[in-house]
Protein backbone atom coordinates (compact mmCIF):
# COMPACT_ATOMS: atom_id res chain seq x y z
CA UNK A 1 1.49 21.79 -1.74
CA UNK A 2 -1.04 22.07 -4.54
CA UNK A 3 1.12 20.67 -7.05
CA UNK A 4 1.60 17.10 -4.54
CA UNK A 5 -2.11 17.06 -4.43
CA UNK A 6 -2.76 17.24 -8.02
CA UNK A 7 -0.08 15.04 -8.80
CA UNK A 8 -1.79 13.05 -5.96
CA UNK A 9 -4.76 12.99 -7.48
CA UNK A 10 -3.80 11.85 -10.86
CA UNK A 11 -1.73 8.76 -9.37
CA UNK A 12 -4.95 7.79 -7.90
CA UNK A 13 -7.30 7.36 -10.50
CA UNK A 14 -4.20 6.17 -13.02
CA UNK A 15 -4.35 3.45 -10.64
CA UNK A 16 -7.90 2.95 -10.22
CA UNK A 17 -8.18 2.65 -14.42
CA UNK A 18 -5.49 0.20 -14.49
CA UNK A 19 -7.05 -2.04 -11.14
CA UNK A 20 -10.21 -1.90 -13.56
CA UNK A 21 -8.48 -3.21 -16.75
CA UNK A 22 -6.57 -6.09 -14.34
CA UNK A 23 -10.54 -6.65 -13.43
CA UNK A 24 -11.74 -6.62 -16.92
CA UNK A 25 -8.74 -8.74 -18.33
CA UNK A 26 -9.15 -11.19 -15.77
CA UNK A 27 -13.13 -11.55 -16.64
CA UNK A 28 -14.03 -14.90 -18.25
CA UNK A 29 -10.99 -16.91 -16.90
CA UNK A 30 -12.13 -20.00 -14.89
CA UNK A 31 -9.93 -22.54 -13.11
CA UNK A 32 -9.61 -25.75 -14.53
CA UNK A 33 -7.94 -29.16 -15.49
CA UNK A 34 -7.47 -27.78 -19.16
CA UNK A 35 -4.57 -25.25 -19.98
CA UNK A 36 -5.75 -21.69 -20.60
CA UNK A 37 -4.59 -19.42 -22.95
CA UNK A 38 -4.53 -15.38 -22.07
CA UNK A 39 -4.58 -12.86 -24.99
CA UNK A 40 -4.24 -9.48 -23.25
CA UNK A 41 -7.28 -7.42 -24.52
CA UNK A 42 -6.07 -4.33 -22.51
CA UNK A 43 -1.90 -4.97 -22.58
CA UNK A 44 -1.17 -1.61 -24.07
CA UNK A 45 -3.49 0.60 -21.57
CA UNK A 46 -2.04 -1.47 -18.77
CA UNK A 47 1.69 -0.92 -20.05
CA UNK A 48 0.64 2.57 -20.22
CA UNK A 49 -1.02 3.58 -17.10
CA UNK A 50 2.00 1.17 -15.34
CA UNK A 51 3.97 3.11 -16.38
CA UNK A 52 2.46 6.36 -15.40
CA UNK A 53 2.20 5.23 -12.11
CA UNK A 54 5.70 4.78 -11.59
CA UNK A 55 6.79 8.07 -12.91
CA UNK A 56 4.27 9.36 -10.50
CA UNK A 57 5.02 7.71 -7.68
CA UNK A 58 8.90 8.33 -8.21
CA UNK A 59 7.65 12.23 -8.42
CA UNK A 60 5.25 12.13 -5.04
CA UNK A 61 8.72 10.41 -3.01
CA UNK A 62 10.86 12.75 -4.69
CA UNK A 63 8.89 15.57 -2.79
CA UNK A 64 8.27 14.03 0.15
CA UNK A 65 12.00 13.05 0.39
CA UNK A 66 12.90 16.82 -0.32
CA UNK A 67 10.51 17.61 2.18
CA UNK A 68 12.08 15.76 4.99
């Protein structure tokens, strides 16, 4: 059971990093009439950590699946 909770644990703050990159990316961009352009400052680190949290979600319903 220690091994859900760690792997638990890191899903969490994967996903708290990438909600604070989506908050930093979206940082500066204001509605308007004019069209806006977005350069991703953080695309990499987000691709990353998206990705992690996938694999680690997949992992955490594997076990609870097995557990069932």
């Amino acid at each position: 059971m220690s091994n859900r909770m760690e792997i638990l644990a890191e899903y969490r703050q994967a996903n708290t990093q990438l909600a604070t990159l989506k908050e930093k990316e979206a940082v500066g961009i204001h509605s308007g009439t004019e069209t806006v352009k977005i350069e991703p400052r953080y695309g990499e680190e987000m691709t990353y950590l998206t990705n992690k949290c996938a694999q680690l979600d997949m992992i955490l319903e594997a076990m609870a699946a097995s557990e069932d």
